[in-house]
C-alpha atoms as a PDB file:
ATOM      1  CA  UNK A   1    -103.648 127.285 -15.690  1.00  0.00           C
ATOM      2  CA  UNK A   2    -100.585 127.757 -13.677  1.00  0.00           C
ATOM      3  CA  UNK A   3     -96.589 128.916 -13.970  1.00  0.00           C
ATOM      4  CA  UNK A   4     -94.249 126.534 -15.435  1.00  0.00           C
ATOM      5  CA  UNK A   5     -90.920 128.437 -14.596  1.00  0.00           C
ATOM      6  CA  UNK A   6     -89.115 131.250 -13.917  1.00  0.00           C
ATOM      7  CA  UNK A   7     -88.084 133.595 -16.913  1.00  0.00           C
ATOM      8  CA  UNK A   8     -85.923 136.449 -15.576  1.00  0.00           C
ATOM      9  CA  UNK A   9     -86.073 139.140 -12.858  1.00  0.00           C
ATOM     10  CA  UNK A  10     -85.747 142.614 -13.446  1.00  0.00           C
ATOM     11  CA  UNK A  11     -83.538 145.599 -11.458  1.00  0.00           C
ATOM     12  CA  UNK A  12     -83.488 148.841 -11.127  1.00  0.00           C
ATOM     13  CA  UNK A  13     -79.716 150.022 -10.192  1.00  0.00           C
ATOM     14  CA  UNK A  14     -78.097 153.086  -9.884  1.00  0.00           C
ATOM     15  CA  UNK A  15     -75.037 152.629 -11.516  1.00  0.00           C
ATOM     16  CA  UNK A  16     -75.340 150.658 -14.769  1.00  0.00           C
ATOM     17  CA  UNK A  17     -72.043 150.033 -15.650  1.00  0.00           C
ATOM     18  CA  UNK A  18     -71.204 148.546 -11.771  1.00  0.00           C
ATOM     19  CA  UNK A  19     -74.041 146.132 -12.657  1.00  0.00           C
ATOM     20  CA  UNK A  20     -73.031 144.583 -15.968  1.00  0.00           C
ATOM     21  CA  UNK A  21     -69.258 144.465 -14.651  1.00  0.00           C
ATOM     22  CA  UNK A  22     -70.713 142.029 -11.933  1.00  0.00           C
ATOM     23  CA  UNK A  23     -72.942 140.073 -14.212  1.00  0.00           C
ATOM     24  CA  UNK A  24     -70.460 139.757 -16.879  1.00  0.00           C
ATOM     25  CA  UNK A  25     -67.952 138.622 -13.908  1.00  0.00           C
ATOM     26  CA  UNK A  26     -70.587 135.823 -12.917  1.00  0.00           C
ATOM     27  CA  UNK A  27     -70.014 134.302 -16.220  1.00  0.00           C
ATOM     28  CA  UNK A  28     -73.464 135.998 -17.876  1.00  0.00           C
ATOM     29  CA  UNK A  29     -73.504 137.232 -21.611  1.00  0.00           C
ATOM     30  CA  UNK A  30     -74.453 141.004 -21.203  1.00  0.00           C
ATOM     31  CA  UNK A  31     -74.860 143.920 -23.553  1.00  0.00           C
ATOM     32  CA  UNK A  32     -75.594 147.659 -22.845  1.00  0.00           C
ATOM     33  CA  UNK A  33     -78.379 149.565 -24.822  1.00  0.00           C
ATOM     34  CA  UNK A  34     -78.500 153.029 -23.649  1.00  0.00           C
ATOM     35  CA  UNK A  35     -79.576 152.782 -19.655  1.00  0.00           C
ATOM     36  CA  UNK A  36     -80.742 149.434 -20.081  1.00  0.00           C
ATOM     37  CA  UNK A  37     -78.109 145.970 -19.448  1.00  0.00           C
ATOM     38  CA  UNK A  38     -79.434 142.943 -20.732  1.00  0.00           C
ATOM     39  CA  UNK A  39     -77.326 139.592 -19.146  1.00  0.00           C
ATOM     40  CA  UNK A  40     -77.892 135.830 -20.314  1.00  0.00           C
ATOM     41  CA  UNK A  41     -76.587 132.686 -19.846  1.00  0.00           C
ATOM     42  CA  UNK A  42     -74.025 131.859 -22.372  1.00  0.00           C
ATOM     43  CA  UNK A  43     -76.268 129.869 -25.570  1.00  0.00           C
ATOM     44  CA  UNK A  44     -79.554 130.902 -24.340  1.00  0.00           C
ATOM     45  CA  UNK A  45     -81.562 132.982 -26.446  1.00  0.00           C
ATOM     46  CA  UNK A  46     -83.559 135.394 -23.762  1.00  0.00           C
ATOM     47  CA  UNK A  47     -82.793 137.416 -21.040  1.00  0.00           C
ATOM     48  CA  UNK A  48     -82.310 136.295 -17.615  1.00  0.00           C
ATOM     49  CA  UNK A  49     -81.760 139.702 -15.755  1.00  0.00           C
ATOM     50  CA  UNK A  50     -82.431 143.167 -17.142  1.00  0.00           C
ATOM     51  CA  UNK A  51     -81.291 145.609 -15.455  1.00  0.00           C
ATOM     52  CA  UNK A  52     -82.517 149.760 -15.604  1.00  0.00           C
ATOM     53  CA  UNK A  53     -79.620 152.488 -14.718  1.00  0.00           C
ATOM     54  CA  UNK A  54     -80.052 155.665 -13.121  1.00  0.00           C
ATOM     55  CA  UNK A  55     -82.071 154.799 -10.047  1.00  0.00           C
ATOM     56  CA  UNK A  56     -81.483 156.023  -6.945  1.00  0.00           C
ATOM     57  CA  UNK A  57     -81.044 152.838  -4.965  1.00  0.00           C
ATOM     58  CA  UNK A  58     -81.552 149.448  -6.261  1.00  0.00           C
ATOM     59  CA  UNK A  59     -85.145 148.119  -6.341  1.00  0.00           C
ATOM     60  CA  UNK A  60     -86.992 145.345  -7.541  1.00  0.00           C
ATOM     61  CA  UNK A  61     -88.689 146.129 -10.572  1.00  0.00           C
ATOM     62  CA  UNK A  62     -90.445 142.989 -11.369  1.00  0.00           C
ATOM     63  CA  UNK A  63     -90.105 139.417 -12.018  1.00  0.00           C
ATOM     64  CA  UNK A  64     -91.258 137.419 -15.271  1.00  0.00           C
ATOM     65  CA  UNK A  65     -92.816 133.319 -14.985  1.00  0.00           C
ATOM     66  CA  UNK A  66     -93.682 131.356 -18.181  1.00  0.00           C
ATOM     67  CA  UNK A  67     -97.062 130.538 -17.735  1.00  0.00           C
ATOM     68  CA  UNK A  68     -99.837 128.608 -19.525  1.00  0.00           C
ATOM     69  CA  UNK A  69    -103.307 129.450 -20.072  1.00  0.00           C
ATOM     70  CA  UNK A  70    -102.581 132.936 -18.503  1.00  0.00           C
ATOM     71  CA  UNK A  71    -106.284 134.546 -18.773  1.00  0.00           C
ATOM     72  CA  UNK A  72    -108.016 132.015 -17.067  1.00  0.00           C
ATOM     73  CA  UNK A  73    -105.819 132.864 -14.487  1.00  0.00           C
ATOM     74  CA  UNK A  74    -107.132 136.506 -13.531  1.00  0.00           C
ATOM     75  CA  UNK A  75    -110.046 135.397 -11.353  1.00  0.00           C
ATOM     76  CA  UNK A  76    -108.542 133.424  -9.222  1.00  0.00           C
ATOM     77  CA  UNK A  77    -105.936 136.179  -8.844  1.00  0.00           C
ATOM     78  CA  UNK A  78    -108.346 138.960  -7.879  1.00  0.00           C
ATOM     79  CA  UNK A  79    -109.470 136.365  -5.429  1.00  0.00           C
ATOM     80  CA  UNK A  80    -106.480 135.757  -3.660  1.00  0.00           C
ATOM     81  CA  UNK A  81    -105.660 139.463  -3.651  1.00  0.00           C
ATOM     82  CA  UNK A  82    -104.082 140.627  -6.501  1.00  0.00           C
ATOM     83  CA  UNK A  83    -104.810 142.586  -9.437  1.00  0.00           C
ATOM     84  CA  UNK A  84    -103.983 143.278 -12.970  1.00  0.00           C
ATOM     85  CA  UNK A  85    -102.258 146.233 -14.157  1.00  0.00           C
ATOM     86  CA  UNK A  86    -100.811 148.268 -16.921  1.00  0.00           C
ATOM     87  CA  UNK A  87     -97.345 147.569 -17.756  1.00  0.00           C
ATOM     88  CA  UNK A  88     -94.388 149.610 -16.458  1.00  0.00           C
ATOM     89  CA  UNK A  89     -92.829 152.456 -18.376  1.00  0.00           C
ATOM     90  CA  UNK A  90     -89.400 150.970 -17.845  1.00  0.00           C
ATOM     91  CA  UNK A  91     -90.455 147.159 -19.058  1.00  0.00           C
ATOM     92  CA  UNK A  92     -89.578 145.248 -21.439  1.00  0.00           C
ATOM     93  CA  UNK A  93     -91.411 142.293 -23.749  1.00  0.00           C
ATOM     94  CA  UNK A  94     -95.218 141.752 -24.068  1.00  0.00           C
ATOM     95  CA  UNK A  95     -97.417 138.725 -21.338  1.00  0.00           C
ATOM     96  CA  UNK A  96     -99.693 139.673 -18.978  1.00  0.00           C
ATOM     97  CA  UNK A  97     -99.071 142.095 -15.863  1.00  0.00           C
ATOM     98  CA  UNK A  98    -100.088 141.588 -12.169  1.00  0.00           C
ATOM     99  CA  UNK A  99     -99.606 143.257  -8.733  1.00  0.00           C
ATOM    100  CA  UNK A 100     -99.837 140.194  -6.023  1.00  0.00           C
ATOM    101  CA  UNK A 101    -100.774 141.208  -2.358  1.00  0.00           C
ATOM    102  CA  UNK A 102     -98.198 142.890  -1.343  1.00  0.00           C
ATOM    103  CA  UNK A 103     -97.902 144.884  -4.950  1.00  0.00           C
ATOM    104  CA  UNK A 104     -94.437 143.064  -6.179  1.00  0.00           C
ATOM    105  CA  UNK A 105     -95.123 143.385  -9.916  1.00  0.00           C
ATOM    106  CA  UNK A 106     -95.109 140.419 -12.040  1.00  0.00           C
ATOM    107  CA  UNK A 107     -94.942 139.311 -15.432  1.00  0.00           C
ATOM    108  CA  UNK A 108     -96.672 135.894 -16.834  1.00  0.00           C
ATOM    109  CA  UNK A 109     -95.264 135.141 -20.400  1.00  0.00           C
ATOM    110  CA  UNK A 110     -96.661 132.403 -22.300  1.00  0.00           C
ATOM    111  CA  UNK A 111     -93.551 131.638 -24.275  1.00  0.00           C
ATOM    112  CA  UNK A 112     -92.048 128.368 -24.786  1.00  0.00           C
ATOM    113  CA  UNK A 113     -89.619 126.699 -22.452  1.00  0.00           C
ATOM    114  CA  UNK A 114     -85.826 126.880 -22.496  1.00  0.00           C
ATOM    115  CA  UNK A 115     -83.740 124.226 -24.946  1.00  0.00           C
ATOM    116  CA  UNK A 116     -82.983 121.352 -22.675  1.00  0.00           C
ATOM    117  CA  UNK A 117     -79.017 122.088 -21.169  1.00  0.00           C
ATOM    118  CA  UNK A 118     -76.428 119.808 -22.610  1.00  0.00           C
ATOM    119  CA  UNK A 119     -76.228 116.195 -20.236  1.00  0.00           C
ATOM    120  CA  UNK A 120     -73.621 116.766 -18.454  1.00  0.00           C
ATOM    121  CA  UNK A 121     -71.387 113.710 -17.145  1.00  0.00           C
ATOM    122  CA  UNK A 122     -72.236 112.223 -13.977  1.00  0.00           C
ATOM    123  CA  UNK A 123     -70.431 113.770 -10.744  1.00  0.00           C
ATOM    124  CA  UNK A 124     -68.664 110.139  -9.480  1.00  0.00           C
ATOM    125  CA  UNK A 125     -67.742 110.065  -5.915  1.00  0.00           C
ATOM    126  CA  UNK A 126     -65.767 107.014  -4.713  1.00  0.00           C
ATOM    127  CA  UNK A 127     -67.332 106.226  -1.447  1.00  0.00           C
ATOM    128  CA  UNK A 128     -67.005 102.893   0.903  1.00  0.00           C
ATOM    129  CA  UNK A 129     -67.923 100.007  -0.673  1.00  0.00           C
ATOM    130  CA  UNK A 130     -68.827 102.282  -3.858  1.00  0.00           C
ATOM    131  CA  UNK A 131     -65.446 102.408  -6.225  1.00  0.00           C
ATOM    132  CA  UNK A 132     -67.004 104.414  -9.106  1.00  0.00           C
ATOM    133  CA  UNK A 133     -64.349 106.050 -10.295  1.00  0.00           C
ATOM    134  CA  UNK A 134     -60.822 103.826 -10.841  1.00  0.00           C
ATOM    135  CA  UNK A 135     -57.800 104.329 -12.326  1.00  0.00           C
ATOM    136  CA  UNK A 136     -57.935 108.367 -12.994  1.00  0.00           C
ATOM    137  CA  UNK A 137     -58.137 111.440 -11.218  1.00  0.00           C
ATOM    138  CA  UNK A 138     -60.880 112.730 -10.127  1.00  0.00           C
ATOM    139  CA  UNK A 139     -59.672 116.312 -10.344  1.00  0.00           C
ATOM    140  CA  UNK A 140     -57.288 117.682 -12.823  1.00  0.00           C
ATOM    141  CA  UNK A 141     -54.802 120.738 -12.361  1.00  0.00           C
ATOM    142  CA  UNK A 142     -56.555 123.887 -11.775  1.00  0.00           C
ATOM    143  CA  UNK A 143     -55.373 125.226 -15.120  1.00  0.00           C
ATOM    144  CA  UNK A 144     -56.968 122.726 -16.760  1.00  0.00           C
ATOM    145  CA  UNK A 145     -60.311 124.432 -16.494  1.00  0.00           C
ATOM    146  CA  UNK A 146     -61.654 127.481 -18.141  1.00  0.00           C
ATOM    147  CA  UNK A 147     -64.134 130.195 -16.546  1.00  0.00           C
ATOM    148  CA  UNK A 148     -67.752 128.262 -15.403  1.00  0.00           C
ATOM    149  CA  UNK A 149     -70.528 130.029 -17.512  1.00  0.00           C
ATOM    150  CA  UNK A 150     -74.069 129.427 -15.803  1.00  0.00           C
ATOM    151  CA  UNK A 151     -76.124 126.714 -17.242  1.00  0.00           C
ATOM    152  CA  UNK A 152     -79.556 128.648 -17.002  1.00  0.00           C
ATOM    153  CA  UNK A 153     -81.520 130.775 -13.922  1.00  0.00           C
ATOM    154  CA  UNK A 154     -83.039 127.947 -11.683  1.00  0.00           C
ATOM    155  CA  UNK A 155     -84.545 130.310  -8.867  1.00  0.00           C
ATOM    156  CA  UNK A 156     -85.678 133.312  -7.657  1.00  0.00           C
ATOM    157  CA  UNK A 157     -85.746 134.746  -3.902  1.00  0.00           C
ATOM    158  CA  UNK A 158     -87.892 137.545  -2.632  1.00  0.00           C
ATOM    159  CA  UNK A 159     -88.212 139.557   0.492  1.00  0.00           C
ATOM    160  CA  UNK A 160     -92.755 139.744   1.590  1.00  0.00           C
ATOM    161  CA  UNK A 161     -94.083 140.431   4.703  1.00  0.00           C
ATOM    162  CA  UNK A 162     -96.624 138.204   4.907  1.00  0.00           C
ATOM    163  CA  UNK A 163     -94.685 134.671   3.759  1.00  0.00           C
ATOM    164  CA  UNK A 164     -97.644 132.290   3.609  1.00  0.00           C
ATOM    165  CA  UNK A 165     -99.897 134.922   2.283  1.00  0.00           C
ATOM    166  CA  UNK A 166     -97.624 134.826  -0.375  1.00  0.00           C
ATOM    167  CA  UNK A 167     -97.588 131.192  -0.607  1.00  0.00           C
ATOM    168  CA  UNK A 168    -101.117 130.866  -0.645  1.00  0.00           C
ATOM    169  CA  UNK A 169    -101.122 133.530  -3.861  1.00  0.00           C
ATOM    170  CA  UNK A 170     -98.845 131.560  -5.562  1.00  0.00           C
ATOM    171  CA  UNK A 171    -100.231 128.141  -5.501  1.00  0.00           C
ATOM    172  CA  UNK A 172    -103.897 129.278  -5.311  1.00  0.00           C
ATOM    173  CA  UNK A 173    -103.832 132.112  -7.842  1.00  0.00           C
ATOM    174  CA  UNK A 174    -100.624 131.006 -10.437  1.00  0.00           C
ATOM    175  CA  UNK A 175    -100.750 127.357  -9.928  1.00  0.00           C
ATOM    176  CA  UNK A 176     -97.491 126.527  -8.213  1.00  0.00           C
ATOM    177  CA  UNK A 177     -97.044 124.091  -5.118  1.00  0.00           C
ATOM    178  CA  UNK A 178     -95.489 124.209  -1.644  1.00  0.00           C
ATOM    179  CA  UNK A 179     -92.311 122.637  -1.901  1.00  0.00           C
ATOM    180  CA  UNK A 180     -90.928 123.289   1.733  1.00  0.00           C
ATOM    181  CA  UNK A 181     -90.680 126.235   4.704  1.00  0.00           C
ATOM    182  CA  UNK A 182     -89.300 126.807   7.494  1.00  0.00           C
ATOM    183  CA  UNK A 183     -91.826 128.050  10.051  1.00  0.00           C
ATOM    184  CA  UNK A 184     -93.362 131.509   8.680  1.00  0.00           C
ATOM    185  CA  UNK A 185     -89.845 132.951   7.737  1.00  0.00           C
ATOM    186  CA  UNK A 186     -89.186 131.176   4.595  1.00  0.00           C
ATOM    187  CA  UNK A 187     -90.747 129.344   1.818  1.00  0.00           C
ATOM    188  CA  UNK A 188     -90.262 127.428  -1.501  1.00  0.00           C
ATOM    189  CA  UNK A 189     -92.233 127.179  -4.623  1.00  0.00           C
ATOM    190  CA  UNK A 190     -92.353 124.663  -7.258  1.00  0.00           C
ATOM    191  CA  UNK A 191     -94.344 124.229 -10.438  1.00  0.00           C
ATOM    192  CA  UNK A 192     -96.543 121.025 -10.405  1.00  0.00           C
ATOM    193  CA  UNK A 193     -94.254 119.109 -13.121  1.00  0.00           C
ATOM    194  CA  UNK A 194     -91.247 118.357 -13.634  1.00  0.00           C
ATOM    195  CA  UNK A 195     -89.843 121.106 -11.502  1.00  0.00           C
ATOM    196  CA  UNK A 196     -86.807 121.997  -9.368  1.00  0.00           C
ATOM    197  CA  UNK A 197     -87.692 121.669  -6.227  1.00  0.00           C
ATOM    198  CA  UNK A 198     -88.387 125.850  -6.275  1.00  0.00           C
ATOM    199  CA  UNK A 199     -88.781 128.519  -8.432  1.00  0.00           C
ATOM    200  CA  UNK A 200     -89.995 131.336  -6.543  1.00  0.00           C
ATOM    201  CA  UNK A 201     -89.092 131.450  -2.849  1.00  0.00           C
ATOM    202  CA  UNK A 202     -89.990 134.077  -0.019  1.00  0.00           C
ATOM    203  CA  UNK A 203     -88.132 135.616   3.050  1.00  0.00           C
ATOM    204  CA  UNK A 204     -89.839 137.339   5.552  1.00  0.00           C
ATOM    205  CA  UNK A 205     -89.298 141.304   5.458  1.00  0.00           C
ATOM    206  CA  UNK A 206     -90.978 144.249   6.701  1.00  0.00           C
ATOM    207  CA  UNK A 207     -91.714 145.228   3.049  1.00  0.00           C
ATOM    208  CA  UNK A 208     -90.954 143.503  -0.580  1.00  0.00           C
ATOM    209  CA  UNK A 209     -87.704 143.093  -2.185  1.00  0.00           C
ATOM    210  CA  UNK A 210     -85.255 141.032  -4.171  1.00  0.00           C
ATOM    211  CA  UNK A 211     -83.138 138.630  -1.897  1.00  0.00           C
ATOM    212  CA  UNK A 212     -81.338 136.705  -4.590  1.00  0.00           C
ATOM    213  CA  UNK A 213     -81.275 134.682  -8.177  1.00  0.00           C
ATOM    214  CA  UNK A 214     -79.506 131.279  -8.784  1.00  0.00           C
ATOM    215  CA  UNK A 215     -77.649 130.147 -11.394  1.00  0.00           C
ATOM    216  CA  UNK A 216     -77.302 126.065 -12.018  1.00  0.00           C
ATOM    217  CA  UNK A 217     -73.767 125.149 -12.946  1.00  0.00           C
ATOM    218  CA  UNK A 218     -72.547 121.496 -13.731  1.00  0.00           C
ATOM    219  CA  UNK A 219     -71.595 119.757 -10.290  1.00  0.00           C
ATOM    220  CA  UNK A 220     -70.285 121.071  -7.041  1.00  0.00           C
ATOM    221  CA  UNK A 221     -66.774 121.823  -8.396  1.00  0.00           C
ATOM    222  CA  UNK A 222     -68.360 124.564 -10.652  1.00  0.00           C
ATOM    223  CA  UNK A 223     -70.146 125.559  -7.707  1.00  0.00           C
ATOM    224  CA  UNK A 224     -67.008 126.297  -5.259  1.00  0.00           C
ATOM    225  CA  UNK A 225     -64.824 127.285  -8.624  1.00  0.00           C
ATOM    226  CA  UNK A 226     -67.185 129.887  -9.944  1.00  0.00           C
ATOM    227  CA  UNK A 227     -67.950 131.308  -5.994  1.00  0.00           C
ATOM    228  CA  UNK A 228     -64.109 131.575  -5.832  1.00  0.00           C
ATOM    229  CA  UNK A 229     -63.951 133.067  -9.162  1.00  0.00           C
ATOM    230  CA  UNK A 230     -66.876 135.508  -8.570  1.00  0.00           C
ATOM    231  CA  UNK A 231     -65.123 136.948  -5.077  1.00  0.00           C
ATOM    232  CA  UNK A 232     -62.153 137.477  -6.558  1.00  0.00           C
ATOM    233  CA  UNK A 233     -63.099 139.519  -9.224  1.00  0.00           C
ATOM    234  CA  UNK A 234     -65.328 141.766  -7.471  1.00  0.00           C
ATOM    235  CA  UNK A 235     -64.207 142.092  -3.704  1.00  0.00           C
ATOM    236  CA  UNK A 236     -67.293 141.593  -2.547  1.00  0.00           C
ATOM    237  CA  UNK A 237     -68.451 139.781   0.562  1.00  0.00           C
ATOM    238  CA  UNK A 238     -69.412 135.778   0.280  1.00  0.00           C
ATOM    239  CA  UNK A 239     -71.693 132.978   2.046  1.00  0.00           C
ATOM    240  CA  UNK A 240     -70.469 129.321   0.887  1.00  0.00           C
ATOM    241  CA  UNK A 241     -69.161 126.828  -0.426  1.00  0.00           C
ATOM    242  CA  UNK A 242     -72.023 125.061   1.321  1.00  0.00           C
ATOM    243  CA  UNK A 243     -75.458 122.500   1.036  1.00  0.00           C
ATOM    244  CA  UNK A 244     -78.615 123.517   1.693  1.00  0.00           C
ATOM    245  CA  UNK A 245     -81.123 121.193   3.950  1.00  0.00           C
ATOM    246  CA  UNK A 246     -84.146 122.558   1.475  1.00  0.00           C
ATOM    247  CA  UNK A 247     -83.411 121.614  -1.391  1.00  0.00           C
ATOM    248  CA  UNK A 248     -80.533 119.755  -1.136  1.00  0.00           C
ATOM    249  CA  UNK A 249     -78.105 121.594  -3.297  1.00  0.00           C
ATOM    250  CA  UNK A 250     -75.027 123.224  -3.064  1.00  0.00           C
ATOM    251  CA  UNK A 251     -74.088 126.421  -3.127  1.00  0.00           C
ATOM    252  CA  UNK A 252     -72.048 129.622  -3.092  1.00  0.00           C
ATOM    253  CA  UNK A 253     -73.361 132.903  -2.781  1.00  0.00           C
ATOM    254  CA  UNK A 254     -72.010 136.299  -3.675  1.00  0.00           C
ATOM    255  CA  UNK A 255     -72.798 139.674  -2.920  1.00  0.00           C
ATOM    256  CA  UNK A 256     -73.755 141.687  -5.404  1.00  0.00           C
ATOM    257  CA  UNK A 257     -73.277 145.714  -5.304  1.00  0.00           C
ATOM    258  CA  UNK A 258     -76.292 146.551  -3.865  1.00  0.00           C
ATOM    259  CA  UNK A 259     -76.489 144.035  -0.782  1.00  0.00           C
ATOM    260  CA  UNK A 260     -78.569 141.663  -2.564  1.00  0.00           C
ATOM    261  CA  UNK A 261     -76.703 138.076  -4.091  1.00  0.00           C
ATOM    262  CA  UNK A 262     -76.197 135.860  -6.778  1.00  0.00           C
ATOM    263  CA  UNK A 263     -76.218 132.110  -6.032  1.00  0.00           C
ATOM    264  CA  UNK A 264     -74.325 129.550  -7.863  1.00  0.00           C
ATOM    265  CA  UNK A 265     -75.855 125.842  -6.996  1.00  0.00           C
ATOM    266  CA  UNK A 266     -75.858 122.255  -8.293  1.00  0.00           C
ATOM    267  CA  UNK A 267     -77.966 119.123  -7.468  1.00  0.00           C
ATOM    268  CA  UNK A 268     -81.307 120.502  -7.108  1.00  0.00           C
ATOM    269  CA  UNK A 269     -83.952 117.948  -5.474  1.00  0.00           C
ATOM    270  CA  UNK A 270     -86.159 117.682  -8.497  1.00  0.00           C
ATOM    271  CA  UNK A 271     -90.026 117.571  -8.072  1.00  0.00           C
ATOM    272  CA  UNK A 272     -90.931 115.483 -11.479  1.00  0.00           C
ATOM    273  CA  UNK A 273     -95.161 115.122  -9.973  1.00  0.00           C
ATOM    274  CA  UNK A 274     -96.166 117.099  -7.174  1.00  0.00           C
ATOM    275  CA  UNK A 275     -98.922 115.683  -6.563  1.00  0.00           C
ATOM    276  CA  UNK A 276     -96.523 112.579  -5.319  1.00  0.00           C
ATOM    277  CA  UNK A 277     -94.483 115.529  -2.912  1.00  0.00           C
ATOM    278  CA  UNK A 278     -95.160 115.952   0.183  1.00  0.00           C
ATOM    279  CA  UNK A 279     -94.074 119.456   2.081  1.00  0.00           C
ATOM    280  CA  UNK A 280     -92.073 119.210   5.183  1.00  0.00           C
ATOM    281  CA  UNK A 281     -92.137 122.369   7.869  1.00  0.00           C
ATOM    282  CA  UNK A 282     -88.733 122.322   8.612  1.00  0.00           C
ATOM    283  CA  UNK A 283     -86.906 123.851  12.250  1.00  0.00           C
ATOM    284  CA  UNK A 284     -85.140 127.259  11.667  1.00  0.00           C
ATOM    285  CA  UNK A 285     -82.265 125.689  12.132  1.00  0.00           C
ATOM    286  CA  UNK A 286     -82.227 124.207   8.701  1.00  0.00           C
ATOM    287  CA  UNK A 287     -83.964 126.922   7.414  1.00  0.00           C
ATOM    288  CA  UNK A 288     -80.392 128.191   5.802  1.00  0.00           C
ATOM    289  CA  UNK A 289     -78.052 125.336   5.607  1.00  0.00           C
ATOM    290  CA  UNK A 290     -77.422 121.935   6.408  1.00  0.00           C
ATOM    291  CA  UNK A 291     -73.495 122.571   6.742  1.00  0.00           C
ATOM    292  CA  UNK A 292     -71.311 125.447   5.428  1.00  0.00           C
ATOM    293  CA  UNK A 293     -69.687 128.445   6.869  1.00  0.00           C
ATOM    294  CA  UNK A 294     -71.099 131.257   9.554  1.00  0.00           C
ATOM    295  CA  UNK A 295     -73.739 133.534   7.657  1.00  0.00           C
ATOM    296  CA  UNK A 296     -73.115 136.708   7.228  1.00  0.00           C
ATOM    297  CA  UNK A 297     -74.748 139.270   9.511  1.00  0.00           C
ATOM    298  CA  UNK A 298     -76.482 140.845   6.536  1.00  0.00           C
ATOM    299  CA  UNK A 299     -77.697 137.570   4.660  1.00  0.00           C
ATOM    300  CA  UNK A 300     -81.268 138.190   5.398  1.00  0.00           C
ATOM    301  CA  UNK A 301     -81.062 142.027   5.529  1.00  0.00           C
ATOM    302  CA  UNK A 302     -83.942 143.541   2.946  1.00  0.00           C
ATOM    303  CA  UNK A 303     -81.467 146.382   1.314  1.00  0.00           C
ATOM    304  CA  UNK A 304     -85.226 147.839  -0.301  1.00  0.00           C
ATOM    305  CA  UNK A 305     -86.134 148.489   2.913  1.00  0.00           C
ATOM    306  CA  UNK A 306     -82.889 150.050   4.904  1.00  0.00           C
ATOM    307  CA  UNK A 307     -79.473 150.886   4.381  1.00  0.00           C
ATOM    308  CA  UNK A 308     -78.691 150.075   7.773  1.00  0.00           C
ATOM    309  CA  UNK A 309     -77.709 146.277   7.977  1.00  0.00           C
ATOM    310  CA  UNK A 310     -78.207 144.543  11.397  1.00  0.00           C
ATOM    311  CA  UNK A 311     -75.682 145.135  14.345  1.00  0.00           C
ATOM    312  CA  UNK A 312     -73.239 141.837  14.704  1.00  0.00           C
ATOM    313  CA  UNK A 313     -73.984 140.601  18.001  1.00  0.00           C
ATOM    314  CA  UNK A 314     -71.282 141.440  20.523  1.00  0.00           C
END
């Protein structure tokens, strides 16, 4: 009776072919049916973004969790304030359909879990007194390597008003767990097993909205490669190379064409029993980052909500 990952998220974009450019830039596997863009990780067999053209500003449309035992769900959801409903007119696949409380849509699948990624070799780092890696180079010429293709989507990021009221949905009524936050402004879901340390994760906002989805990639070198790749390709503004405090991992994040980003990360703390975790209410000050470059002024600007971003400060 709870979620067991995140499937894919869902846009609606005004420009279709702006939004599979980017996608296909990031490394995804996408492919145009009418209005409609469908982007995957390379190898995977399911979408991990859809996107819907012809909107007039981008929007959330809804986001889809694998879940188990998905009817035995519904009370406790009307309990903690939300509420089934009829699927959308511009949707896609079958599952069960839910407004939470602040009437984000959502879609619970019970569908069987991604094929395990291929093991990747271990990221060695010669440190003091820790020689791991002798007689070769660690890094070889830049030529060497080809275009990073994401591994799989690890996480998704939305904009609520009401963080913890959102939290408590999510653990009480789909079966997740507190991972971490940072005060009231931002939190991090897990599932109960075997889990990265989140899934879903909320940002305060006046109103809902999507923030951002993140891609796993190898080690930290993909990380900073791909980010590179990604900015030079599209022109668009960046936040990284850089490690998170929550969470641990790395990452680099670029902006996507509607204000809203795509993360590329690597060395996830990994939450194998939650019942063994225990949450930590972290200072705003490591609500962000641990270490990495300013933020930009818009980072944590809801696009959803206003087209205006913030005023830098003088």
């Amino acid at each position: 009776m709870s979620v067991l990952g995140v499937v894919s998220y869902a846009l609606e974009i005004p420009a279709l072919a702006a939004g599979a450019k980017f996608y296909a830039d990031a490394g995804l596997e996408v492919s145009v049916d009418g209005n409609v863009a469908h982007c995957r990780c390379p190898g995977q067999q399911r979408d991990s973004i859809i996107l819907f053209g012809g909107a007039p500003a981008k929007r959330l449309r809804y986001i889809t969790l694998r879940a188990a035992d998905i009817d035995s769900m519904m009370e406790a959801v009307i309990e903690y304030g939300g509420r089934p409903t009829v699927p959308p007119q511009v949707a896609e696949g079958n599952g069960v359909w839910l407004l939470d409380p602040h009437d984000m849509l959502i879609q619970l699948l019970d569908c069987p879990p991604d094929p395990d990624t291929f093991v990747a070799p271990p990221f060695q780092i010669n440190s003091p007194g820790a020689l791991v890696r002798k007689g070769r180079s660690g890094i070889l010429p830049r030529q060497t390597y080809g275009s990073v293709k994401p591994l799989r989507l690890g996480h998704v990021l939305v904009f609520t008003p009401d963080v913890m009221k959102s939290v408590s949905f999510f653990t009480q009524a789909l079966g997740m767990g507190l991972a971490d936050r940072a005060q009231e402004v931002i939190a991090f879901c897990c599932t109960r097993a075997n889990s990265d340390h989140h899934v879903v994760a909320f940002a305060k906002s006046p109103g809902i909205g999507f923030h951002h989805a993140s891609f796993q990639v190898t080690d930290p070198d993909e990380v900073g490669r791909a980010g590179r790749d990604l900015v030079t390709a599209t022109g668009r503004g960046d936040w990284g190379f850089g490690r998170h405090t929550i969470g641990s991992n790395f990452f680099h994040y670029i902006q996507d064409p509607w204000g809203s980003w795509f993360e590329y990360y690597s060395d996830m703390d990994h939450i194998d029993d939650y019942s063994q975790w225990k949450p930590t209410n972290y200072g705003m000050e490591d609500s962000l980052a641990n270490w990495g470059p300013p933020v930009p002024v818009d980072f944590v600007h809801n696009y959803e909500i206003s087209a205006a971003p913030p005023s830098r400060a003088p």
